[in-house]
N, C-alpha and C. Protein backbone atom coordinates (compact mmCIF):
# COMPACT_ATOMS: atom_id res chain seq x y z
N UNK A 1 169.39 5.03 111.32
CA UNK A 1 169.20 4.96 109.87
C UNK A 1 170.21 4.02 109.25
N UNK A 2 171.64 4.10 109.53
CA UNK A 2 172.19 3.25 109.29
C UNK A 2 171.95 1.66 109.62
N UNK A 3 171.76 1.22 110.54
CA UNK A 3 171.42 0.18 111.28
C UNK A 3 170.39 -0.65 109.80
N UNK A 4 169.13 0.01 109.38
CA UNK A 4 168.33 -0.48 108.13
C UNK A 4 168.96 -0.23 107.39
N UNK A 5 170.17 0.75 106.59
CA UNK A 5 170.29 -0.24 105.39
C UNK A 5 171.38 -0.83 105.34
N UNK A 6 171.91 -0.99 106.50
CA UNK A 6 173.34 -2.32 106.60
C UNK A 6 171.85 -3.95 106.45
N UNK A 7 171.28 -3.46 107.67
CA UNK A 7 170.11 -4.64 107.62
C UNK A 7 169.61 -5.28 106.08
N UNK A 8 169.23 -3.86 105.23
CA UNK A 8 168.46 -4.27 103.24
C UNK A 8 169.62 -4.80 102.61
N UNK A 9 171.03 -4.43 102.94
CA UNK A 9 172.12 -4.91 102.44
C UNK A 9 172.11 -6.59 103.01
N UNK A 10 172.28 -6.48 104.09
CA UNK A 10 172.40 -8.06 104.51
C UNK A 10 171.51 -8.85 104.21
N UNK A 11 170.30 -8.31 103.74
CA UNK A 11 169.23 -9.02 103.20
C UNK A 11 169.56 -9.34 101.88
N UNK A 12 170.07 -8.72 101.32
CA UNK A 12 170.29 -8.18 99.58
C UNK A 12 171.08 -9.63 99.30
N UNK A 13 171.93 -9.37 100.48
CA UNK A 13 173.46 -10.57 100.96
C UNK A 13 173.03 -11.65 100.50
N UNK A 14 171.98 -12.14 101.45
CA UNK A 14 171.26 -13.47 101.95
C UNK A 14 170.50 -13.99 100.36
N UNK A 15 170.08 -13.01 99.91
CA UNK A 15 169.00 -13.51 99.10
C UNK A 15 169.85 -13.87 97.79
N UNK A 16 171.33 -13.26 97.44
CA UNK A 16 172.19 -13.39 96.48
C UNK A 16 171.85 -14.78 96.61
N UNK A 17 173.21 -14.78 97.88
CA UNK A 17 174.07 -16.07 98.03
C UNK A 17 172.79 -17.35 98.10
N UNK A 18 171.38 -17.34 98.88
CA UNK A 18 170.10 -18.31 98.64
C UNK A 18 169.99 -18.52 97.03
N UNK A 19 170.45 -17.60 96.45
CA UNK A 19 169.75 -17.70 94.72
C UNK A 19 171.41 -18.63 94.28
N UNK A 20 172.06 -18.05 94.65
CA UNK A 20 173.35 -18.62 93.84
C UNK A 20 173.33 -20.31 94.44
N UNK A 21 172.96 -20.61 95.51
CA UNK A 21 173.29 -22.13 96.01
C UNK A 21 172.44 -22.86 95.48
N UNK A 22 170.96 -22.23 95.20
CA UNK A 22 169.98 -23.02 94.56
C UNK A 22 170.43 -23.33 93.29
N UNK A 23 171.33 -21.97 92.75
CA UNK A 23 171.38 -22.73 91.06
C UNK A 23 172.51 -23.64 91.18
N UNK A 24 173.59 -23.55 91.98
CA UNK A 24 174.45 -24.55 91.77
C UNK A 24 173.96 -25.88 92.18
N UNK A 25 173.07 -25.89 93.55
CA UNK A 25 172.26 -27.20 93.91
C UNK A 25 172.15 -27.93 92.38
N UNK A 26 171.54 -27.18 91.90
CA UNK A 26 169.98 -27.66 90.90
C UNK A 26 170.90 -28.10 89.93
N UNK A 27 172.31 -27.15 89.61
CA UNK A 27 173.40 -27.78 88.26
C UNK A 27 173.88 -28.69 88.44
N UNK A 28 174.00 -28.94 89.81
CA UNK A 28 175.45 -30.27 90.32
C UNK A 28 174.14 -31.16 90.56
N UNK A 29 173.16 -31.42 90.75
CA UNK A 29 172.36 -32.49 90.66
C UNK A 29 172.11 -32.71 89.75
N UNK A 30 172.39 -34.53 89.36
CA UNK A 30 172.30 -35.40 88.31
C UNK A 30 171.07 -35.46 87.87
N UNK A 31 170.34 -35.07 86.87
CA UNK A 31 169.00 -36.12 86.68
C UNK A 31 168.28 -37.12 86.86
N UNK A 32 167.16 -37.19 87.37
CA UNK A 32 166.97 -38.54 87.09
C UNK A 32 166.90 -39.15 85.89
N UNK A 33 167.12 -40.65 85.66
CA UNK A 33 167.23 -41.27 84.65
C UNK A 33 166.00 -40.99 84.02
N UNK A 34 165.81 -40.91 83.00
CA UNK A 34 164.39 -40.93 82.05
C UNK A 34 163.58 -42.70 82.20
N UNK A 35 162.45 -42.37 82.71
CA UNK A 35 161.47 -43.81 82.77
C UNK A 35 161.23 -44.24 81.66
N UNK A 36 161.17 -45.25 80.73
CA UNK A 36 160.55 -45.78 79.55
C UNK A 36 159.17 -45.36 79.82
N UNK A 37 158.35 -44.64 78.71
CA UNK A 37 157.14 -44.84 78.92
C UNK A 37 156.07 -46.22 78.37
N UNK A 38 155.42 -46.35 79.99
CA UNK A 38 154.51 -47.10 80.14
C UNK A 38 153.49 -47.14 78.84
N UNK A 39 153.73 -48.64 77.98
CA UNK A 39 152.50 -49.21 77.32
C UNK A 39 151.53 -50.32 77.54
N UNK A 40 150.63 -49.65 77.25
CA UNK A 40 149.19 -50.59 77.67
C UNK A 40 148.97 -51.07 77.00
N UNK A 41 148.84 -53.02 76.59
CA UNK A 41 148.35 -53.39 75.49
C UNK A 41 147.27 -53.48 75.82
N UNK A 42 146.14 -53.52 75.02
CA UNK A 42 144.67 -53.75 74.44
C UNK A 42 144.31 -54.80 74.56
N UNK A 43 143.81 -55.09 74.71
CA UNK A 43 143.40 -56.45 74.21
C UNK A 43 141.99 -56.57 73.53
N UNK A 44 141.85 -56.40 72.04
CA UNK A 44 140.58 -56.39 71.61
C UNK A 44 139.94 -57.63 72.45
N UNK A 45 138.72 -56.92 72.31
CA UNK A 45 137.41 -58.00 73.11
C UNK A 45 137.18 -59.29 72.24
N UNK A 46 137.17 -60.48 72.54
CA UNK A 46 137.22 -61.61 71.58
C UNK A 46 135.70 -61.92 71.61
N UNK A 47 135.60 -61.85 70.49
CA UNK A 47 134.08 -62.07 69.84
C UNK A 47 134.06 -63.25 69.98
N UNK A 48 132.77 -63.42 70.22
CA UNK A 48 132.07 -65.19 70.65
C UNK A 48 130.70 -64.89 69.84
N UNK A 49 130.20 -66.03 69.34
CA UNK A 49 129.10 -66.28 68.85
C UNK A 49 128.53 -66.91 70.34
N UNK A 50 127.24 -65.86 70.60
CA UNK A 50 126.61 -66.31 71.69
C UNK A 50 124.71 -66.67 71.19
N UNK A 51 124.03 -67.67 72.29
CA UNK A 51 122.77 -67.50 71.42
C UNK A 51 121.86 -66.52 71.03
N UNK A 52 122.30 -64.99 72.13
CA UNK A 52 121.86 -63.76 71.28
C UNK A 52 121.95 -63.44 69.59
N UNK A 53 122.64 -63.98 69.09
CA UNK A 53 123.93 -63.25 67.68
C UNK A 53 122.99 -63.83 67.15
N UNK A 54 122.33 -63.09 65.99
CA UNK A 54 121.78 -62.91 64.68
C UNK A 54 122.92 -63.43 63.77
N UNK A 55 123.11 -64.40 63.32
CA UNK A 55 123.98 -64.85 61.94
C UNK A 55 123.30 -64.64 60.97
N UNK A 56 124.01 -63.83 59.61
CA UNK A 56 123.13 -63.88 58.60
C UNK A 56 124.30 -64.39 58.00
N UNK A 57 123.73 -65.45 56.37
CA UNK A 57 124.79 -65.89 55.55
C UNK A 57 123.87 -64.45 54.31
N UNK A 58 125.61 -64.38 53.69
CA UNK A 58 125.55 -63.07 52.50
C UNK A 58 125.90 -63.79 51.43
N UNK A 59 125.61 -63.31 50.29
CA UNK A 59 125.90 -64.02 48.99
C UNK A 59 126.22 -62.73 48.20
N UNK A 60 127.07 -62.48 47.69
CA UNK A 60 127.82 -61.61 47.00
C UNK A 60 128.80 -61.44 45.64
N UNK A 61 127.53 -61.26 44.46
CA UNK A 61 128.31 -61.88 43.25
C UNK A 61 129.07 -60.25 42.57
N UNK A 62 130.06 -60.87 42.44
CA UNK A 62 130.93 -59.94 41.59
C UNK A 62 130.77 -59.30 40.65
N UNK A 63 130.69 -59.69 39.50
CA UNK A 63 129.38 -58.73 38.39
C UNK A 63 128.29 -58.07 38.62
N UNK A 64 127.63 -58.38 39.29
CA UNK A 64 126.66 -57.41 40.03
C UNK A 64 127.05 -56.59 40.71
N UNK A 65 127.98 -56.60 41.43
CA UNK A 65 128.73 -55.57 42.43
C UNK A 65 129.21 -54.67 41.64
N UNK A 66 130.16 -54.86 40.79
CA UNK A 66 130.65 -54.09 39.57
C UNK A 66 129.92 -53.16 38.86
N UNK A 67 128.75 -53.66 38.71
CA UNK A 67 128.06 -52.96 37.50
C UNK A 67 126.88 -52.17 39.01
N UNK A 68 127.49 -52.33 39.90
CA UNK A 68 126.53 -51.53 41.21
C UNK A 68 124.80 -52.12 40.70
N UNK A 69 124.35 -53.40 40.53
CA UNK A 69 123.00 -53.96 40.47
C UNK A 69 122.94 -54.41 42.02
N UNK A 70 121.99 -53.85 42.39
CA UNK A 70 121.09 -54.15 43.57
C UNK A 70 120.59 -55.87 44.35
N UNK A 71 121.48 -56.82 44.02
CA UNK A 71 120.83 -58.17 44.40
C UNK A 71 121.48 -58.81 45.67
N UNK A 72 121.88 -58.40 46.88
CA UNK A 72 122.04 -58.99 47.85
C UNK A 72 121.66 -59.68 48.50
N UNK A 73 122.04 -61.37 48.43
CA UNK A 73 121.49 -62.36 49.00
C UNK A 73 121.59 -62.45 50.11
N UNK A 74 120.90 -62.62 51.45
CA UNK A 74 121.10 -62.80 52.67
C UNK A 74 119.76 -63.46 53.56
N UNK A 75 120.68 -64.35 54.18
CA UNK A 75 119.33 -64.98 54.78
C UNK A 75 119.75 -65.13 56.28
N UNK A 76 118.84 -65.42 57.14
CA UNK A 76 119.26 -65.78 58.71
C UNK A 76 119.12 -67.05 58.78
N UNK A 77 120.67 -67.29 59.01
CA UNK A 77 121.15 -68.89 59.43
C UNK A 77 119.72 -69.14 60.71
N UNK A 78 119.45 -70.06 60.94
CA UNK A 78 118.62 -70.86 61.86
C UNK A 78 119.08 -72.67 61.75
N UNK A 79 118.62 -73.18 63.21
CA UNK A 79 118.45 -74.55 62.86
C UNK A 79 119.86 -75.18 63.24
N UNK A 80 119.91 -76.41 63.45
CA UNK A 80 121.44 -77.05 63.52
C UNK A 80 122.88 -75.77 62.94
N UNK A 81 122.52 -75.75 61.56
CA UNK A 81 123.60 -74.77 60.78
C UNK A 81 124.21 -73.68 62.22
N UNK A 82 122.88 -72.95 62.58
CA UNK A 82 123.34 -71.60 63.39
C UNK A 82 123.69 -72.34 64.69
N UNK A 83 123.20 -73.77 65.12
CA UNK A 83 123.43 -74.25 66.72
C UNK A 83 124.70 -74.35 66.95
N UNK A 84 125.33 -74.91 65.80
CA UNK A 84 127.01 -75.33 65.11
C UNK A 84 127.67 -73.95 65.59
N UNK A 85 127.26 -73.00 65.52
CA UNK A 85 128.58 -71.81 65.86
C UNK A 85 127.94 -70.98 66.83
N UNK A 86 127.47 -71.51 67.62
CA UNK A 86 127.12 -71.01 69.27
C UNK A 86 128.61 -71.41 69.96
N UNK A 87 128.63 -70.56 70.55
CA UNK A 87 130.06 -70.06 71.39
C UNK A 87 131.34 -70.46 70.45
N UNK A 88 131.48 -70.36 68.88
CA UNK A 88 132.52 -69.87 68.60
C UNK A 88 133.30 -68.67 68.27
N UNK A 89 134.94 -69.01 68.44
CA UNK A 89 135.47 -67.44 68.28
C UNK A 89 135.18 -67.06 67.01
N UNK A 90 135.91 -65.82 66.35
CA UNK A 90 135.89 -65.15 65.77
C UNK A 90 137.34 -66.22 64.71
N UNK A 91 138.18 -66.44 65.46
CA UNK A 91 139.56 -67.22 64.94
C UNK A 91 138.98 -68.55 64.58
N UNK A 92 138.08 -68.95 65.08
CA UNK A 92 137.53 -70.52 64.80
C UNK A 92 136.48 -70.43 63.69
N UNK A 93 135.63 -69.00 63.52
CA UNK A 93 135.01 -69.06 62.35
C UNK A 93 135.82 -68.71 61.25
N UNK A 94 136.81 -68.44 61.61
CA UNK A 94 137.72 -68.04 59.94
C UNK A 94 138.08 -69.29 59.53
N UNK A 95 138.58 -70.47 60.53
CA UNK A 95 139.07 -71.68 60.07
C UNK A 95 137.80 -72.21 59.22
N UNK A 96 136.48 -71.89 59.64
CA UNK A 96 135.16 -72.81 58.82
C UNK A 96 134.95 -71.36 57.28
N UNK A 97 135.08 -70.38 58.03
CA UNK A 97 135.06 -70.04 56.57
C UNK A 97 136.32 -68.61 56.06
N UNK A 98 137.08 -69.42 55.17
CA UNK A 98 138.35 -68.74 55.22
C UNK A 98 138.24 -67.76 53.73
N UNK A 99 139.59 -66.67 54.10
CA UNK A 99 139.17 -65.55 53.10
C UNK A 99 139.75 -66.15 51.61
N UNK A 100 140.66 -67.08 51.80
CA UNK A 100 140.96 -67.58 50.41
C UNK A 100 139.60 -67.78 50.02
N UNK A 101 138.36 -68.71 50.21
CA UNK A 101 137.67 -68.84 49.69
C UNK A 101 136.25 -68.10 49.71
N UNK A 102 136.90 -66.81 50.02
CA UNK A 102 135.93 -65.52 49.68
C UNK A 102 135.60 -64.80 50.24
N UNK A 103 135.19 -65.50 51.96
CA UNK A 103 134.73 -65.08 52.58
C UNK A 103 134.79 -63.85 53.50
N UNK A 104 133.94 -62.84 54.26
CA UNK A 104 134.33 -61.95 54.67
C UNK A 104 133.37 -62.04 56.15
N UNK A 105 134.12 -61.89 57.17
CA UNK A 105 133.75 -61.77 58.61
C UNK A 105 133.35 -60.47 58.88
N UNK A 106 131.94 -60.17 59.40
CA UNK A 106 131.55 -58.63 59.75
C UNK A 106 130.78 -58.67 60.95
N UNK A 107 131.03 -58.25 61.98
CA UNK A 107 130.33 -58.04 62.97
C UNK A 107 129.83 -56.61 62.68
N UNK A 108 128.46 -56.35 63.19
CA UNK A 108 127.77 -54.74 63.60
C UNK A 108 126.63 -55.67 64.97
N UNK A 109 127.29 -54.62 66.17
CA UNK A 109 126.48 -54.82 66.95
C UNK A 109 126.07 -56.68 67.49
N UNK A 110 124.95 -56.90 67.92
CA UNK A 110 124.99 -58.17 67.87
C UNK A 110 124.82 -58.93 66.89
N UNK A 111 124.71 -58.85 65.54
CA UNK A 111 124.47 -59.09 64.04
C UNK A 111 126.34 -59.70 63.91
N UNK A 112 126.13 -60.95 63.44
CA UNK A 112 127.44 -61.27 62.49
C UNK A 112 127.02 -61.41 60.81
N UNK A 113 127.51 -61.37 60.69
CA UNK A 113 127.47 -61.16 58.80
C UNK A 113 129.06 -62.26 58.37
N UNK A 114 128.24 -63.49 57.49
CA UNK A 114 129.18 -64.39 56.92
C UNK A 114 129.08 -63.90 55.21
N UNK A 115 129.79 -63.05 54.99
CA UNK A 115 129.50 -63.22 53.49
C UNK A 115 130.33 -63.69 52.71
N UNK A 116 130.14 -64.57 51.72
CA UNK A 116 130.89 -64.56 50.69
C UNK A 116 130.88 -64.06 49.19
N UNK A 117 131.79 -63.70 48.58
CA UNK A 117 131.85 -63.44 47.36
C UNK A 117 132.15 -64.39 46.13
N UNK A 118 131.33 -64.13 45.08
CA UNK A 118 130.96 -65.51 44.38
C UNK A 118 131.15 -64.84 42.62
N UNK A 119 131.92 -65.50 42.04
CA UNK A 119 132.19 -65.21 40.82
C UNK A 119 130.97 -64.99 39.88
N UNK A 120 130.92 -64.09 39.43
CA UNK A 120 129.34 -63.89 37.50
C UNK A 120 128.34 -63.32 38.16
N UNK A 121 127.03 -63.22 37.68
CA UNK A 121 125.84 -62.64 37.96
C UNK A 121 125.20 -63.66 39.18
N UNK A 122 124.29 -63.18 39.72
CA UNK A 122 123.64 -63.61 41.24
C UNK A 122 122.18 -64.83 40.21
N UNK A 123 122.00 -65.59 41.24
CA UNK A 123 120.60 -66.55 40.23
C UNK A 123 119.75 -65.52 39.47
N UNK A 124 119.59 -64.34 39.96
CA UNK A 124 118.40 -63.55 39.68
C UNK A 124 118.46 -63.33 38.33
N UNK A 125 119.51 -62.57 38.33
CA UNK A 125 120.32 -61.71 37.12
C UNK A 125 120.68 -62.41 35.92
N UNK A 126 120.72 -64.01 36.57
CA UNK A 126 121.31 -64.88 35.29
C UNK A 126 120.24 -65.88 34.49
N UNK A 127 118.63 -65.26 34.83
CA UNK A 127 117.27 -65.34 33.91
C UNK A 127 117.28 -64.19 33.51
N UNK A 128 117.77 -63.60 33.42
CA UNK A 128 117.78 -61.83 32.20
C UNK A 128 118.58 -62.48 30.43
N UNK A 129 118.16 -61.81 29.72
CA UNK A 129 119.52 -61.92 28.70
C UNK A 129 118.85 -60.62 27.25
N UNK A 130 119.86 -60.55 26.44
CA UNK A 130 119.82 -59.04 25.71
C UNK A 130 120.15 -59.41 24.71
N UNK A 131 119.98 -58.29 23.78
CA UNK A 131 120.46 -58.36 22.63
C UNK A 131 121.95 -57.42 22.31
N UNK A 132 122.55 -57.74 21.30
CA UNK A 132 123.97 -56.83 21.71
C UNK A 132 124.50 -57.39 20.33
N UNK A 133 125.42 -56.89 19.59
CA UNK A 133 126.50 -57.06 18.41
C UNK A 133 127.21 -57.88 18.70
N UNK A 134 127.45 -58.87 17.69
CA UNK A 134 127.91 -60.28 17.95
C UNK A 134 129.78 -59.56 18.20
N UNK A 135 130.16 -60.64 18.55
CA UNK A 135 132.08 -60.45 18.47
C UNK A 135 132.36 -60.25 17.35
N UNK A 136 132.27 -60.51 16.25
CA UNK A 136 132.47 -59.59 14.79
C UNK A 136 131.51 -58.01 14.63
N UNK A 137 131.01 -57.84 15.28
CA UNK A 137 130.09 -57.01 15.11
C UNK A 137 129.67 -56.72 14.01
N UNK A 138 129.02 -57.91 13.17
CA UNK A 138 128.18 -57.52 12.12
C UNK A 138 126.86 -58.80 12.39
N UNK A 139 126.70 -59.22 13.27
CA UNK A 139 125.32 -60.13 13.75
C UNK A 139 124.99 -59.55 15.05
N UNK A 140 123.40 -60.67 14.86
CA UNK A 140 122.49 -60.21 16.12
C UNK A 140 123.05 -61.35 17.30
N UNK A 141 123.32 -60.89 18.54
CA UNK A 141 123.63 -62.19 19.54
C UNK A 141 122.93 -61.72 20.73
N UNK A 142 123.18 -62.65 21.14
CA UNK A 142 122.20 -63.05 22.72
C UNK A 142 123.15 -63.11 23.99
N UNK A 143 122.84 -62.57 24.92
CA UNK A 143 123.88 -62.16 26.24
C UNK A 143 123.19 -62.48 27.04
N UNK A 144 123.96 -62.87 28.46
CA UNK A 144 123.46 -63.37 29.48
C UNK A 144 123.40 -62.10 30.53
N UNK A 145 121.89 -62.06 30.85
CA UNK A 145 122.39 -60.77 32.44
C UNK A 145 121.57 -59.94 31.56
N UNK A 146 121.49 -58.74 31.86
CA UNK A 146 120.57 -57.69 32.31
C UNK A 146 121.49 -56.51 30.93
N UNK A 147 121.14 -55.50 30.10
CA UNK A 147 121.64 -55.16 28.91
C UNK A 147 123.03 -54.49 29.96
N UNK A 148 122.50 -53.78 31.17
CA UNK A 148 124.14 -52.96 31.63
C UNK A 148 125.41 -54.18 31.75
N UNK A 149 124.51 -55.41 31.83
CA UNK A 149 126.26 -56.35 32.20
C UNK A 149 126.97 -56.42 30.43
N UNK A 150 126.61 -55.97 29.55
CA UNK A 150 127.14 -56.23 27.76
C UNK A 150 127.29 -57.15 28.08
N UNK A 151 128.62 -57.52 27.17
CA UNK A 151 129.27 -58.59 27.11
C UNK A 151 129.98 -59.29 27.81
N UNK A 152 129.92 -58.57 29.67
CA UNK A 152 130.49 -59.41 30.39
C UNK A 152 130.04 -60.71 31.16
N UNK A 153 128.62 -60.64 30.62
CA UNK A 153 127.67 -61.71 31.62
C UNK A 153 128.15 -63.06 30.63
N UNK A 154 128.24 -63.07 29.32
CA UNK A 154 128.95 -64.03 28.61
C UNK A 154 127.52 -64.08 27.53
N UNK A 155 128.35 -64.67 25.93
CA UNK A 155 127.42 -65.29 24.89
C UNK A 155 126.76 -66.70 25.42
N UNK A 156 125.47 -66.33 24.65
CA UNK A 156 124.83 -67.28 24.84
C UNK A 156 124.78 -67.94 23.47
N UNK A 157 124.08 -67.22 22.01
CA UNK A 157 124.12 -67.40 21.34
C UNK A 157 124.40 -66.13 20.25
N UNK A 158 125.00 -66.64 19.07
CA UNK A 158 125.43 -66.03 17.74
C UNK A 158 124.06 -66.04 16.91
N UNK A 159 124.03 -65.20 16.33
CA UNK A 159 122.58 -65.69 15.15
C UNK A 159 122.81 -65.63 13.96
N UNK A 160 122.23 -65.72 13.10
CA UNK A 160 122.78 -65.84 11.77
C UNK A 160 121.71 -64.30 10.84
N UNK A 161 121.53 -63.49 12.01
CA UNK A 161 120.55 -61.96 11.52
C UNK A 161 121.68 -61.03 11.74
N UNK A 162 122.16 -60.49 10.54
CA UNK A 162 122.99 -59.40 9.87
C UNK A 162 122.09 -58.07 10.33
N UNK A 163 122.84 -57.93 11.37
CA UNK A 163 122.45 -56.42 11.58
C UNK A 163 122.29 -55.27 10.73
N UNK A 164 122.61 -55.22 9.45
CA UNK A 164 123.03 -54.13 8.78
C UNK A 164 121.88 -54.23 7.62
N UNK A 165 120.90 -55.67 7.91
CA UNK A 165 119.92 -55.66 6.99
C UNK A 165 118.40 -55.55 7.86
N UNK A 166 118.84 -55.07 9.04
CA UNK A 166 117.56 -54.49 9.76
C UNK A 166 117.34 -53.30 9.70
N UNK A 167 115.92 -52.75 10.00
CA UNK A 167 115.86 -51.10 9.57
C UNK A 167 116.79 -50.49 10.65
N UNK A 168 117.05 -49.09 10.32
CA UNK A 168 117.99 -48.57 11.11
C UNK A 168 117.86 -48.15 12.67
N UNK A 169 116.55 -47.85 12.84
CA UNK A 169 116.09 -47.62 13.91
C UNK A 169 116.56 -48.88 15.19
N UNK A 170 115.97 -50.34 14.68
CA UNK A 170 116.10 -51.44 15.20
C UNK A 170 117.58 -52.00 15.01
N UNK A 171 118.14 -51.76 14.35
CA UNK A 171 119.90 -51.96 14.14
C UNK A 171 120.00 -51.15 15.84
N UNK A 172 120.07 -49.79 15.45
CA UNK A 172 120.39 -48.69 17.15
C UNK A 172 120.00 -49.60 18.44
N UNK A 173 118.58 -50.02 18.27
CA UNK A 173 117.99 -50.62 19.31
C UNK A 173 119.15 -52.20 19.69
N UNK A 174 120.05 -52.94 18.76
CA UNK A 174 120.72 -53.84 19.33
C UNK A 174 121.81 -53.46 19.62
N UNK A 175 122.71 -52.23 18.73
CA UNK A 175 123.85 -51.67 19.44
C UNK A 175 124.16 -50.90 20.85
N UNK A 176 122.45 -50.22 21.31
CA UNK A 176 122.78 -50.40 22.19
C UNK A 176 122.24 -50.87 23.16
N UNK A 177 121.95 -52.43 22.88
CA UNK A 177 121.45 -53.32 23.98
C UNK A 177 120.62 -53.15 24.68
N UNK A 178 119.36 -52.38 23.17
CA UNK A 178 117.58 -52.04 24.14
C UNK A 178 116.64 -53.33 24.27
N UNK A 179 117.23 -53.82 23.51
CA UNK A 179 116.20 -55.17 23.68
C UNK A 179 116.89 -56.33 24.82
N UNK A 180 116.05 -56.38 25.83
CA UNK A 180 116.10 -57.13 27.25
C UNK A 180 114.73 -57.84 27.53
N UNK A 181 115.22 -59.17 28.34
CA UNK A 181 114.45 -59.96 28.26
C UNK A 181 114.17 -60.93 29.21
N UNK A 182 113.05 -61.01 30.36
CA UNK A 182 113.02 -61.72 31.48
C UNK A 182 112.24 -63.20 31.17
N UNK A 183 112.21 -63.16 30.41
CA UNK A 183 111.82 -64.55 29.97
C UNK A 183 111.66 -64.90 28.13
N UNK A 184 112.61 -66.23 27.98
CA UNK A 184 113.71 -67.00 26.99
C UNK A 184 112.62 -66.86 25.70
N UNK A 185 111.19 -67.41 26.07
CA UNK A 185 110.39 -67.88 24.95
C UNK A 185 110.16 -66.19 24.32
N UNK A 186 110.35 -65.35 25.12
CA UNK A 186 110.14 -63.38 23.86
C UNK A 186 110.92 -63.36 23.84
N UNK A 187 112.11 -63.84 24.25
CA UNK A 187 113.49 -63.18 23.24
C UNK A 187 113.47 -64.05 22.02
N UNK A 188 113.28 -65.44 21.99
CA UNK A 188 113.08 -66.86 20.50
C UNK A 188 111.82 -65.50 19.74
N UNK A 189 110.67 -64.99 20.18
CA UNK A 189 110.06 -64.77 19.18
C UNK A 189 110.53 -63.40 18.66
N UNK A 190 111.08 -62.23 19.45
CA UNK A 190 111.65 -61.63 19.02
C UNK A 190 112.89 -61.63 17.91
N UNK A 191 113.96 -62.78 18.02
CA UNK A 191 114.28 -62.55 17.25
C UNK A 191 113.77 -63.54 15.40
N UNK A 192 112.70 -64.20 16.22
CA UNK A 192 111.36 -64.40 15.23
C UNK A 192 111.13 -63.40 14.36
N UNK A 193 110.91 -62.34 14.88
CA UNK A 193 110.42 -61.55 14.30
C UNK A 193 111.19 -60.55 13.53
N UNK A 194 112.41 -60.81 13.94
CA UNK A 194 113.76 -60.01 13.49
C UNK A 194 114.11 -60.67 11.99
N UNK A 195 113.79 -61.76 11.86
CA UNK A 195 114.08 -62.57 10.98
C UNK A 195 113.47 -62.13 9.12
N UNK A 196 112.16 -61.78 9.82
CA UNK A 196 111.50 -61.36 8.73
C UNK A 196 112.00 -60.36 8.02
N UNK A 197 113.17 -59.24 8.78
CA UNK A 197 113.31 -58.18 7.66
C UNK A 197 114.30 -58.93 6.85
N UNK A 198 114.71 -60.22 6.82
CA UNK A 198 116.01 -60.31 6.12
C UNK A 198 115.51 -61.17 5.12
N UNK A 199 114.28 -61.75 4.96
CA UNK A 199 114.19 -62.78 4.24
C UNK A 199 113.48 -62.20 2.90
């Protein structure tokens, strides 16, 4: 009987002194140095205009955008124009069309998109024009663009019809810019006809 537990003791012994050398091992060993961690650069994929690529040119007028009107010009380059930027980069089309002068680079998919942005109303928008309260606001005047652009599409003309001697109903109708007009010769007879209450 003795014999086993001198033996669990000497075991007891062994397993101390195994635990105590491991921790001093493990304290008196230096670290290893810490590795910098490993970075991977990227390398975005460099876009090429290949003869797959759909080029469309965009036309993008600012007043229209603003006032959220619906006229987005876009057409598909074809022909010499589109042969011209077969296998160029992405860095070589910015040199032909750069963002100082408006332009905006868009890839989706195989589709490139050249658009630029273009100061006032789009061609469409700028055969519209309205009626609206002159800059003194006591005349009838004429505006360029569609009645939501007011007075930002610009005067066209001043008139010499005193709003305040039209009936009241039709006074409302120019303040707030109900009378609109897709073609020049009914707005001349309209305000033809405006004429008559004053005379």
């Amino acid at each position: 009987m003795s014999i086993f537990r001198y033996k669990n003791i000497l075991n007891l012994i062994l397993l101390v002194s195994f635990t105590a050398f491991l921790g001093v091992y493990l304290y008196m060993t230096p670290p290893e140095p810490e590795k910098p961690p490993q970075t991977t650069i990227v390398q975005p994929p460099r876009k090429m205009v290949d003869t797959q690529t759909n080029v469309y040119l965009v036309e993008n007028y600012n007043l229209c955008s603003k006032l959220g009107l619906a006229c987005r010009n876009e057409t598909l380059l074809a022909g010499n124009a589109r042969q011209d930027l077969t296998n160029k980069l992405e860095s070589e089309l910015a040199a032909i069309y750069p963002t100082q002068a408006g332009w905006t680079i868009t890839w989706q998919g195989t589709s490139l998109y050249l658009e630029q942005s273009l100061p006032g109303l789009c061609p469409e928008h700028k055969k519209r024009w309205h009626l609206g309260l002159s800059p003194g606001g006591d005349k009838v005047a004429v505006y360029l663009g569609p009645a939501a652009v007011g007075i930002e599409g610009g005067l066209v003309k001043e008139t010499d019809l005193k709003v305040g001697m039209l009936p009241a109903d039709t006074q409302q109708r120019v303040v707030d810019r109900a009378f609109e007009f897709l073609d020049w010769e009914d707005l001349i007879a309209t305000l033809d006809s405006l004429e008559e209450y004053v005379e």
